[in-house]
PDB file of N, CA and C in Angstrom:
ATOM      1  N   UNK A   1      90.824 118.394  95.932  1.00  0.00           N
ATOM      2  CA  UNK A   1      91.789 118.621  94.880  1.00  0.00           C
ATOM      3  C   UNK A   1      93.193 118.338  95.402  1.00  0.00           C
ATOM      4  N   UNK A   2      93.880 117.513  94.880  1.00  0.00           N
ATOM      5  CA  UNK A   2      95.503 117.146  95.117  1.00  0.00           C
ATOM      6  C   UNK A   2      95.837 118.350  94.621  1.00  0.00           C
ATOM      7  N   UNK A   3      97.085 118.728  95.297  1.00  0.00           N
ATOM      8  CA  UNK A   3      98.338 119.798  94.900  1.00  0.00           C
ATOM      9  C   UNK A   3      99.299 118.848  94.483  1.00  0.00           C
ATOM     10  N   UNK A   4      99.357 119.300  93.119  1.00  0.00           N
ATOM     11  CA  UNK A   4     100.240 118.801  92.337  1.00  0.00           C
ATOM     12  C   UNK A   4     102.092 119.796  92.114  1.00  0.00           C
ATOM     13  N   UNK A   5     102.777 119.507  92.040  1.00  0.00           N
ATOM     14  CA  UNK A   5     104.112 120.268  92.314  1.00  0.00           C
ATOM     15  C   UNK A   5     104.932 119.121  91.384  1.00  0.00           C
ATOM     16  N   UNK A   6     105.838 120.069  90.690  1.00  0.00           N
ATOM     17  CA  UNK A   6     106.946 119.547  90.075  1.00  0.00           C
ATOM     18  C   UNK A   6     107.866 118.995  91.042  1.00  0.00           C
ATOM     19  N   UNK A   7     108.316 119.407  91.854  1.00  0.00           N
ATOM     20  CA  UNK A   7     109.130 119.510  93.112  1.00  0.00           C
ATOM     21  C   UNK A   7     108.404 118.714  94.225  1.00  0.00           C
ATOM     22  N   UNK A   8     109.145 118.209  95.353  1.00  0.00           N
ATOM     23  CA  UNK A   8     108.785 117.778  96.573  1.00  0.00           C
ATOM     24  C   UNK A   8     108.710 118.919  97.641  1.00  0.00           C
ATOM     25  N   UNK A   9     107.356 119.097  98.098  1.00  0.00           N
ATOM     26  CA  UNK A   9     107.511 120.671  98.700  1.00  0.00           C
ATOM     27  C   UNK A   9     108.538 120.836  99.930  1.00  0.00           C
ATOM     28  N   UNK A  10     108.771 119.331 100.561  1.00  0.00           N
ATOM     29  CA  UNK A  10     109.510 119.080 101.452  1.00  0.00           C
ATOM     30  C   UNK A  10     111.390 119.796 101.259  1.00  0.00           C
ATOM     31  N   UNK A  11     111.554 118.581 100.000  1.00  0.00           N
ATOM     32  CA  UNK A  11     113.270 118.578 100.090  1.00  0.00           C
ATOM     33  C   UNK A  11     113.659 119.502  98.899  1.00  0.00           C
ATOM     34  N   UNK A  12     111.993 119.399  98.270  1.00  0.00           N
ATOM     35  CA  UNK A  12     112.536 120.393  96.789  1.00  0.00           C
ATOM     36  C   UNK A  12     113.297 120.020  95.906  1.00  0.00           C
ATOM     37  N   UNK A  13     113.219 118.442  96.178  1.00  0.00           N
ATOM     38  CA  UNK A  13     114.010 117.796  94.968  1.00  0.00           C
ATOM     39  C   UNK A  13     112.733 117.461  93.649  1.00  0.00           C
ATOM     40  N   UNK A  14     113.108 117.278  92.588  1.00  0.00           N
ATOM     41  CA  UNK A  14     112.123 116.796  91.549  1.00  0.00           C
ATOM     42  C   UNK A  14     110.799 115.664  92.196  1.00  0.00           C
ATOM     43  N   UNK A  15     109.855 115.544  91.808  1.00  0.00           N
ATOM     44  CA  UNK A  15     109.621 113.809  92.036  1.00  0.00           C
ATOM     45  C   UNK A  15     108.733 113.289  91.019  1.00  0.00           C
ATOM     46  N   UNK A  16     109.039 111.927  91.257  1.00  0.00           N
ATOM     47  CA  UNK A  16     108.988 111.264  90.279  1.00  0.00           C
ATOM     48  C   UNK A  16     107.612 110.322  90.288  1.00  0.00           C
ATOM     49  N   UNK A  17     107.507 109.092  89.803  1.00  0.00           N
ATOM     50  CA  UNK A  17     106.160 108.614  89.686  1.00  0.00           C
ATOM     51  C   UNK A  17     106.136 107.718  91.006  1.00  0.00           C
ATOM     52  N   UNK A  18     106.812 107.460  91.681  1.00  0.00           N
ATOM     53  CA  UNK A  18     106.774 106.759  93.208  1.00  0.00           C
ATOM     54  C   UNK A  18     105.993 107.614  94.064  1.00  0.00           C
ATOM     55  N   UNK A  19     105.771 108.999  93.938  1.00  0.00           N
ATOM     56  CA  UNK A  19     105.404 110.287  95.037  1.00  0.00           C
ATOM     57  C   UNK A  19     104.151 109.488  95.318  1.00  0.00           C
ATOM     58  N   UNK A  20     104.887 109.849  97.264  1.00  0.00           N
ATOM     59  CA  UNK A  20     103.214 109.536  97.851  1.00  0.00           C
ATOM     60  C   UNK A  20     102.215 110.636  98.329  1.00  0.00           C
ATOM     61  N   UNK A  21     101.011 110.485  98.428  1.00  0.00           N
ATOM     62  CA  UNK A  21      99.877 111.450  98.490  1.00  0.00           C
ATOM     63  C   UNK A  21     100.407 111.869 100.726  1.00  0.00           C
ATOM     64  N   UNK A  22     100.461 112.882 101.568  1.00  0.00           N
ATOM     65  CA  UNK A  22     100.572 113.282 102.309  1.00  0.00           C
ATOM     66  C   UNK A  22      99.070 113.878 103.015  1.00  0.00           C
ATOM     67  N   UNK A  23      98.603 113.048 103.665  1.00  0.00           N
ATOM     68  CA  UNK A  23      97.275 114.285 104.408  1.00  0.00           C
ATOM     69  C   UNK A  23      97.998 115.144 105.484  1.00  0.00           C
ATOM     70  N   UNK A  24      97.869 116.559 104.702  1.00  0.00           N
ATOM     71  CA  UNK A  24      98.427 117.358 105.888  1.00  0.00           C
ATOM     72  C   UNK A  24      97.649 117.556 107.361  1.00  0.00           C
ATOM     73  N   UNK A  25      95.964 116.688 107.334  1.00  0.00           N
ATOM     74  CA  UNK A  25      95.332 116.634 108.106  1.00  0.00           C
ATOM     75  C   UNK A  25      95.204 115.308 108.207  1.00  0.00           C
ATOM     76  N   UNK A  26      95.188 114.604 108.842  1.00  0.00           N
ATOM     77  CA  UNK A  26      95.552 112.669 109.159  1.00  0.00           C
ATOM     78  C   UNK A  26      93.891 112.561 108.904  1.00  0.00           C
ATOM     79  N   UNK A  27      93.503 111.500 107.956  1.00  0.00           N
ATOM     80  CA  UNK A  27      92.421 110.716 107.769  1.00  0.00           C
ATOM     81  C   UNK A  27      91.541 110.570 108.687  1.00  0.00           C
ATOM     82  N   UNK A  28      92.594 109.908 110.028  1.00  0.00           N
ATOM     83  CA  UNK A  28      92.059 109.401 111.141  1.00  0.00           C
ATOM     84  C   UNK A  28      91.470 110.589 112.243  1.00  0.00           C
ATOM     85  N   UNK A  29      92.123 111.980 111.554  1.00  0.00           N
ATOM     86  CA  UNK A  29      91.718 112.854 112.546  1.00  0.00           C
ATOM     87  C   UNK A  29      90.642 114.065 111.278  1.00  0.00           C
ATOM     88  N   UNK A  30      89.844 113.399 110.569  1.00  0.00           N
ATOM     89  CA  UNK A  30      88.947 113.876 109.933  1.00  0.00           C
ATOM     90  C   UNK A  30      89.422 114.871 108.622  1.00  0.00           C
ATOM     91  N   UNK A  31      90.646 114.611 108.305  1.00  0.00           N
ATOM     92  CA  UNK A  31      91.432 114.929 106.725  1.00  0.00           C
ATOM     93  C   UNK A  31      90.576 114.747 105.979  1.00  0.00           C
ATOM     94  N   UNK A  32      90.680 115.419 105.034  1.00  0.00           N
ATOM     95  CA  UNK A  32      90.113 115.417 103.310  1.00  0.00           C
ATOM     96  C   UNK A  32      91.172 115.231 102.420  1.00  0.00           C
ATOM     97  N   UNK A  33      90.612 114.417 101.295  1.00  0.00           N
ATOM     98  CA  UNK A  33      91.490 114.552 100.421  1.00  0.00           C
ATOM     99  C   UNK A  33      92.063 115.768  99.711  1.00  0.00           C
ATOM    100  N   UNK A  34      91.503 116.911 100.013  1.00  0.00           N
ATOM    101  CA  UNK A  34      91.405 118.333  99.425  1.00  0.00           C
ATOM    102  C   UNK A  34      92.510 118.822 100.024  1.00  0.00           C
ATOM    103  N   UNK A  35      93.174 118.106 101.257  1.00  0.00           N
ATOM    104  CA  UNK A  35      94.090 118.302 102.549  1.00  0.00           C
ATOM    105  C   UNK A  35      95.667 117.366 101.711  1.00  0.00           C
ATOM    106  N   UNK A  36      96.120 117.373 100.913  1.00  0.00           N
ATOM    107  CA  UNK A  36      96.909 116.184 100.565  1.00  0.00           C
ATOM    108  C   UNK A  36      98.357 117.279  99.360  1.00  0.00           C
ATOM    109  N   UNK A  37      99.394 116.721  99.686  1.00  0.00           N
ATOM    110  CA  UNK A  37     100.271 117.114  98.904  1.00  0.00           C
ATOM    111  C   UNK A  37     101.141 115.636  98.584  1.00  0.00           C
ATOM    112  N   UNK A  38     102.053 115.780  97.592  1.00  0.00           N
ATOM    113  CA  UNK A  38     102.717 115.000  96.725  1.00  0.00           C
ATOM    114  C   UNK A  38     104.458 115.186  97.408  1.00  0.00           C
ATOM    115  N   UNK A  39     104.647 114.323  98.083  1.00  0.00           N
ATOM    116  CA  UNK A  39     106.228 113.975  98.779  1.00  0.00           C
ATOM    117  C   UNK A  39     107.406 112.775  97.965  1.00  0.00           C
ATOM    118  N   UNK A  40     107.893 112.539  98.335  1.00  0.00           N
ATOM    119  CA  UNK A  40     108.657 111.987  98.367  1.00  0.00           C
ATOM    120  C   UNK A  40     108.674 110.264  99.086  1.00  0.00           C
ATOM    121  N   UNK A  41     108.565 109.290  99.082  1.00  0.00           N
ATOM    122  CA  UNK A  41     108.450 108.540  99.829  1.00  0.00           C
ATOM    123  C   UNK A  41     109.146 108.470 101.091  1.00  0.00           C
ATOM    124  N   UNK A  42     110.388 109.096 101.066  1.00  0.00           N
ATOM    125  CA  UNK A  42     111.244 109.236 101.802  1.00  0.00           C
ATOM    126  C   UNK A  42     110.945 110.777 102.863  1.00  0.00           C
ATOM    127  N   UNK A  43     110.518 111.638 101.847  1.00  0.00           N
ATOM    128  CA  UNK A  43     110.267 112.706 102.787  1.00  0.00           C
ATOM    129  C   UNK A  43     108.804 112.675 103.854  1.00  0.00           C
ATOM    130  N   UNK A  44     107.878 111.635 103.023  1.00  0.00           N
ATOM    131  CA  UNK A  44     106.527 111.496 103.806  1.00  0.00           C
ATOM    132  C   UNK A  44     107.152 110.494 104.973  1.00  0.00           C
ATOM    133  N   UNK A  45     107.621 109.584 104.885  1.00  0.00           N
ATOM    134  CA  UNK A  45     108.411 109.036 105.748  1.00  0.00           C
ATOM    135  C   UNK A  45     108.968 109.350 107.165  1.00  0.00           C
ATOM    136  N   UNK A  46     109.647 110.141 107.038  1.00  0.00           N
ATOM    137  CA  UNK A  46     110.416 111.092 107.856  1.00  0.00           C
ATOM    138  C   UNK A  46     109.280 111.960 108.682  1.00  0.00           C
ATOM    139  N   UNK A  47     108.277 112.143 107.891  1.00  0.00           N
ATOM    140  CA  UNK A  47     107.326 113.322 108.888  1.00  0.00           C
ATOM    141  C   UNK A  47     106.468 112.302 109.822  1.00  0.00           C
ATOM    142  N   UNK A  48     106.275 111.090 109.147  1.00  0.00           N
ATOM    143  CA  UNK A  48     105.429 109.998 109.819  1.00  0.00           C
ATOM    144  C   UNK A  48     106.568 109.609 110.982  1.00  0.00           C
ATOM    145  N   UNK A  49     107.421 109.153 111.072  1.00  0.00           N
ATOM    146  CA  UNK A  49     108.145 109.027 112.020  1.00  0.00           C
ATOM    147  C   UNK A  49     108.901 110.141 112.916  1.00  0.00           C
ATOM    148  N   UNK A  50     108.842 111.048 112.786  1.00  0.00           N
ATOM    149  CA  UNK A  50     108.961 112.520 114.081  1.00  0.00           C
ATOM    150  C   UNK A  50     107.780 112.352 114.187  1.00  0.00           C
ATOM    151  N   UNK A  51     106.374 112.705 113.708  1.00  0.00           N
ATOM    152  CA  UNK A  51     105.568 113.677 114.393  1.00  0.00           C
ATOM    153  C   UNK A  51     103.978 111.911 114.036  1.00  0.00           C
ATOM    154  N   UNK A  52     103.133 111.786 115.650  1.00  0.00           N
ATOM    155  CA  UNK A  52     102.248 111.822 115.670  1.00  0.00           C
ATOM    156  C   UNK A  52     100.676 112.254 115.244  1.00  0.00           C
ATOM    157  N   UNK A  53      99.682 111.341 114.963  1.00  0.00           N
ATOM    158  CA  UNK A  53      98.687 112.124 114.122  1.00  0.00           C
ATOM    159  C   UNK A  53      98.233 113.403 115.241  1.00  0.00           C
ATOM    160  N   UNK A  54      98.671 113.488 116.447  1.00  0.00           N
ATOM    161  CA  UNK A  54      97.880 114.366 117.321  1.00  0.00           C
ATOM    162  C   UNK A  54      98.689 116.011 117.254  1.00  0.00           C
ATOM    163  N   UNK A  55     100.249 115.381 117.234  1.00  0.00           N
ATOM    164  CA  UNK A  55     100.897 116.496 116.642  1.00  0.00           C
ATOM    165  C   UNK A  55     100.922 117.254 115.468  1.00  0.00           C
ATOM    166  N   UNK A  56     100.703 116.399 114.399  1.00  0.00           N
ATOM    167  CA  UNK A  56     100.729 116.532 112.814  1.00  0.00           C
ATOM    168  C   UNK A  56      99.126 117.680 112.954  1.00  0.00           C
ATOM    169  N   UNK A  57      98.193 117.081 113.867  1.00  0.00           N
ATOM    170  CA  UNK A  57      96.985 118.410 113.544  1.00  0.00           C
ATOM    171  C   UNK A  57      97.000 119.338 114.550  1.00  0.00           C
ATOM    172  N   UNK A  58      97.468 119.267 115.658  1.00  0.00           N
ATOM    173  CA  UNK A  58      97.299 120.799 116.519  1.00  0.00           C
ATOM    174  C   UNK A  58      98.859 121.553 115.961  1.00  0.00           C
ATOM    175  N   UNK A  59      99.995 120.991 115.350  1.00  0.00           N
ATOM    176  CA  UNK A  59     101.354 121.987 115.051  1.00  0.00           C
ATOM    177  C   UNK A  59     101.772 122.064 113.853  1.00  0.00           C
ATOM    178  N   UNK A  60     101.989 120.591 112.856  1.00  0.00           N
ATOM    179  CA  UNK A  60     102.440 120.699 112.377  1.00  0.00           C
ATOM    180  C   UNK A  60     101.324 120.168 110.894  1.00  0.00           C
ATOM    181  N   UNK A  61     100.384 120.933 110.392  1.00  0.00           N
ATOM    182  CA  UNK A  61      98.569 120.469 108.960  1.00  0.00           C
ATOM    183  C   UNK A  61      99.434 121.752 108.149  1.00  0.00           C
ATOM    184  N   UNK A  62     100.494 122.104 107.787  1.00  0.00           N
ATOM    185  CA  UNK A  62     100.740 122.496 106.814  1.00  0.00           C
ATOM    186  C   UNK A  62     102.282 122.269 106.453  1.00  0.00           C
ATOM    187  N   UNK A  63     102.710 122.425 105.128  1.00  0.00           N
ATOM    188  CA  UNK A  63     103.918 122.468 104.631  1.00  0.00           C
ATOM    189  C   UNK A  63     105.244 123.487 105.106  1.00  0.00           C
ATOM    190  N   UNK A  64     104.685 124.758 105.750  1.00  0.00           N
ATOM    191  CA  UNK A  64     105.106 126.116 106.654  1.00  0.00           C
ATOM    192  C   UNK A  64     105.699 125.208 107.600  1.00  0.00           C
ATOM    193  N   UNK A  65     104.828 124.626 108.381  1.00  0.00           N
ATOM    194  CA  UNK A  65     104.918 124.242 109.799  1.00  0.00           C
ATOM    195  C   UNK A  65     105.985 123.056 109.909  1.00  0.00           C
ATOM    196  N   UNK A  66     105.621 122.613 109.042  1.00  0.00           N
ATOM    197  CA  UNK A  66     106.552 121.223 108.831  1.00  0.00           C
ATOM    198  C   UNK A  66     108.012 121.510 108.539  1.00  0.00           C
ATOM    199  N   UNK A  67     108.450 122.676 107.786  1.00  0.00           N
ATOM    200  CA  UNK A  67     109.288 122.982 107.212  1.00  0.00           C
ATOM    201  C   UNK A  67     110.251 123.717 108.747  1.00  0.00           C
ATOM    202  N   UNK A  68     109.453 124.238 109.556  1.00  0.00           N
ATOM    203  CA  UNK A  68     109.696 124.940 110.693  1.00  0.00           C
ATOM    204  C   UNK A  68     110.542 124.502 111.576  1.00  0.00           C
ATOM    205  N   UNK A  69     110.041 123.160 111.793  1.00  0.00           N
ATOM    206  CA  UNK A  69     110.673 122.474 112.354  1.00  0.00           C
ATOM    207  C   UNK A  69     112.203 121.970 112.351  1.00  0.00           C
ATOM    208  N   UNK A  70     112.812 121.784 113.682  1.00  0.00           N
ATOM    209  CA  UNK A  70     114.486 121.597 113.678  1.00  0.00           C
ATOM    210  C   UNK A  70     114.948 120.488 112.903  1.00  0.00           C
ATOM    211  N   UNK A  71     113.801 119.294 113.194  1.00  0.00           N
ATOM    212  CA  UNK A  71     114.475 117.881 112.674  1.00  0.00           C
ATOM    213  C   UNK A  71     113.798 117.938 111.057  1.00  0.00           C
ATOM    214  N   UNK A  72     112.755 118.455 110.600  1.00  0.00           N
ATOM    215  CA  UNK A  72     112.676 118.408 109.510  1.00  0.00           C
ATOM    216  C   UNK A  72     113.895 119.367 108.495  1.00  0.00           C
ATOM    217  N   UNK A  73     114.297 119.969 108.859  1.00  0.00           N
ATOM    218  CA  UNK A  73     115.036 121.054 108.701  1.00  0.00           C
ATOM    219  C   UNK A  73     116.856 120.470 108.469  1.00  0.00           C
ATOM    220  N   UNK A  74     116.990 119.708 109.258  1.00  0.00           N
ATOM    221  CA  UNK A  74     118.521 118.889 109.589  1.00  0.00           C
ATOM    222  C   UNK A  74     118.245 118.214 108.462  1.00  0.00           C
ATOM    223  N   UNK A  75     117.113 116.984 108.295  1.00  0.00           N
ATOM    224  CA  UNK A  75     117.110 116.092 107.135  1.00  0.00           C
ATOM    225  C   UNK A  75     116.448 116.641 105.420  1.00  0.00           C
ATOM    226  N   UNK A  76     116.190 117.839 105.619  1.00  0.00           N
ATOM    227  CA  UNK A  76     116.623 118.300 103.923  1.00  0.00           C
ATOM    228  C   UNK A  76     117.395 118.783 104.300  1.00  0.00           C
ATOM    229  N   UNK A  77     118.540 119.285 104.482  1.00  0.00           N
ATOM    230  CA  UNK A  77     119.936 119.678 104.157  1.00  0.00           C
ATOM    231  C   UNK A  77     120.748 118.046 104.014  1.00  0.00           C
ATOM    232  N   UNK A  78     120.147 116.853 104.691  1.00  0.00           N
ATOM    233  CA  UNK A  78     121.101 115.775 104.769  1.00  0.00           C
ATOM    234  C   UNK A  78     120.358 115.299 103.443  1.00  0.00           C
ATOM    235  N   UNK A  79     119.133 115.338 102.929  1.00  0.00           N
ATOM    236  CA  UNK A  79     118.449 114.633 101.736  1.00  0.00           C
ATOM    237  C   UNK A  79     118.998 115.416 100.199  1.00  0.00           C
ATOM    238  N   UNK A  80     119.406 116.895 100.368  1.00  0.00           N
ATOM    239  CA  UNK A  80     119.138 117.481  99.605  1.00  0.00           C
ATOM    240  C   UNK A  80     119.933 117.356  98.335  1.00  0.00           C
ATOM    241  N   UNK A  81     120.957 116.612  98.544  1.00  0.00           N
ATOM    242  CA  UNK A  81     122.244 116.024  97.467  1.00  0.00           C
ATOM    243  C   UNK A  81     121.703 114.836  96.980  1.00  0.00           C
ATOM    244  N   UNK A  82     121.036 114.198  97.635  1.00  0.00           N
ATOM    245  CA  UNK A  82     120.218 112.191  97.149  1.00  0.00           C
ATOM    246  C   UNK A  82     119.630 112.235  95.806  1.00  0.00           C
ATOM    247  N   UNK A  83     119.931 111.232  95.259  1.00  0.00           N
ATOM    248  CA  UNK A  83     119.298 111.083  93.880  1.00  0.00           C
ATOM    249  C   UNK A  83     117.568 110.720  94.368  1.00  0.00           C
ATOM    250  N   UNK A  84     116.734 111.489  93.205  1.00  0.00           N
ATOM    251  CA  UNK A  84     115.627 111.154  93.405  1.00  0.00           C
ATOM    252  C   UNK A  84     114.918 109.707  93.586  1.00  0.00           C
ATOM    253  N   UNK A  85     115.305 109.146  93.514  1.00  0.00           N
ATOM    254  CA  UNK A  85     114.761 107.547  93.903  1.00  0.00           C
ATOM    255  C   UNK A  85     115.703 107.262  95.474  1.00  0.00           C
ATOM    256  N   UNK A  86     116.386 107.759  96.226  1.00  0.00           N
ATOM    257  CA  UNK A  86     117.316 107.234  97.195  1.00  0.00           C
ATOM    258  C   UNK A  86     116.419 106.685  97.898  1.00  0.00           C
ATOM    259  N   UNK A  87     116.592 106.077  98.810  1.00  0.00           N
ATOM    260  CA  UNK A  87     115.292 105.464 100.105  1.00  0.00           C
ATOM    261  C   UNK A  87     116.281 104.777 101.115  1.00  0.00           C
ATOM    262  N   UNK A  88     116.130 105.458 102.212  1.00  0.00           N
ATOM    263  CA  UNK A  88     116.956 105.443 103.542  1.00  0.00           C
ATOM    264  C   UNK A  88     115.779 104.178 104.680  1.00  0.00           C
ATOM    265  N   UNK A  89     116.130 102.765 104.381  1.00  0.00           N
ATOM    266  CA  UNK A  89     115.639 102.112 105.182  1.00  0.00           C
ATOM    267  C   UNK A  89     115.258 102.133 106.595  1.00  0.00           C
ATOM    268  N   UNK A  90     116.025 102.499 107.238  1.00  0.00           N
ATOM    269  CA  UNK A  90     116.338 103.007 108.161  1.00  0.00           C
ATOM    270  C   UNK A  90     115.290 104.112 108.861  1.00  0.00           C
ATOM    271  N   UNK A  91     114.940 104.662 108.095  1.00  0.00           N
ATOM    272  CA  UNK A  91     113.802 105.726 108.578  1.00  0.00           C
ATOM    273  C   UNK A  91     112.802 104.667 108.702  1.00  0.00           C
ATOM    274  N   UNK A  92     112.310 104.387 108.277  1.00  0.00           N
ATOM    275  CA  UNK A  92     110.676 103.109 107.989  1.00  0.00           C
ATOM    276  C   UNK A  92     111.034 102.412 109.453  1.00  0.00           C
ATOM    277  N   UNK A  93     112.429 101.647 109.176  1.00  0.00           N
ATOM    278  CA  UNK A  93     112.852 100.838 110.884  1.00  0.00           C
ATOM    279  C   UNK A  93     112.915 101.383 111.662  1.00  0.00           C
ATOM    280  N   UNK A  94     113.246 103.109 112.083  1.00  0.00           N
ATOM    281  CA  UNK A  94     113.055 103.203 113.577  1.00  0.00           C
ATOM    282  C   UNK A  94     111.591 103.870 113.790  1.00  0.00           C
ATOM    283  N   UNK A  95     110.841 103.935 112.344  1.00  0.00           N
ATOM    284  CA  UNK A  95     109.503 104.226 112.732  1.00  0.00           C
ATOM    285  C   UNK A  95     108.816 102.768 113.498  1.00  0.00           C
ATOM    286  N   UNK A  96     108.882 101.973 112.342  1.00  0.00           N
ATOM    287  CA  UNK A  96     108.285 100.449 112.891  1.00  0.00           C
ATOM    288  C   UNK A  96     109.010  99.719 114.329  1.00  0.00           C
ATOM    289  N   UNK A  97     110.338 100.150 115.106  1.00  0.00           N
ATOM    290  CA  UNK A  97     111.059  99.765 116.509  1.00  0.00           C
ATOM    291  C   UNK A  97     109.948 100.606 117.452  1.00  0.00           C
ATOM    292  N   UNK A  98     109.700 101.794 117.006  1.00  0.00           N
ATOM    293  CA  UNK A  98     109.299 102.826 117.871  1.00  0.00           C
ATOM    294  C   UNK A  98     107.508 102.295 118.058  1.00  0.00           C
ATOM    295  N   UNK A  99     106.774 101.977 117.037  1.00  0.00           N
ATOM    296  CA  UNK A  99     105.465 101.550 117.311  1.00  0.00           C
ATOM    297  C   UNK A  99     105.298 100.289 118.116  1.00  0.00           C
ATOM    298  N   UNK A 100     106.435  99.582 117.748  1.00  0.00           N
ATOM    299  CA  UNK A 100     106.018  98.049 118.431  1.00  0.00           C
ATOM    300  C   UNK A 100     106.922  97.956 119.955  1.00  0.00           C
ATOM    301  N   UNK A 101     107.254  99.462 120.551  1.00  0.00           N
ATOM    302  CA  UNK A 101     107.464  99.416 121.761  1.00  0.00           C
ATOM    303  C   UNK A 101     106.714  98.749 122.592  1.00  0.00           C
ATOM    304  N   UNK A 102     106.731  98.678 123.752  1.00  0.00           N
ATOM    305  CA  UNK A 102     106.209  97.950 124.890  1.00  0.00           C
ATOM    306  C   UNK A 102     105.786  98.308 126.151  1.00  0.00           C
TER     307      UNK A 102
END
């Protein structure tokens, strides 16, 4: 069952019909879809680039945990004024600099 939310549980802004599906348990590390909330493109974004699938399941498989965190924490207070469609390129690029390290 998807959790459906008016809101982005992340930034708590509205969202809209762009929202992407979130496994709070990574696919790759045996997630269910039963495991999934409704973000932000920008806020699913942001968690994919801080945190690893190895981190994302031993610290951070819930919305609590995620929220806990320092750097998630800095970027909703910096998201929390953005119009609901905003999209910060920039996040996606230093995710994609950071994978194709060497």
């Amino acid at each position: 069952m998807i959790k459906v939310s008016e809101n982005c549980p992340i930034c708590g802004r509205k969202l809209d019909s762009t929202a992407d599906l979130h496994h709070l348990i990574p696919k790759a590390k045996n997630g269910s879809k039963t495991e999934t909330v409704k973000l932000h493109k920008i806020c699913h974004q942001k968690i994919h680039s801080l945190f690893d699938e190895n981190l994302l399941v031993k610290h951070y498989y819930t919305i609590e945990k995620l929220l806990d965190d320092e750097k998630i924490q800095k970027f909703v207070k910096w998201i929390a004024n953005k119009p609901i469609d905003f999209h910060n390129k920039s996040i996606m690029s230093k995710q994609h600099k950071w994978k194709n390290r060497k």
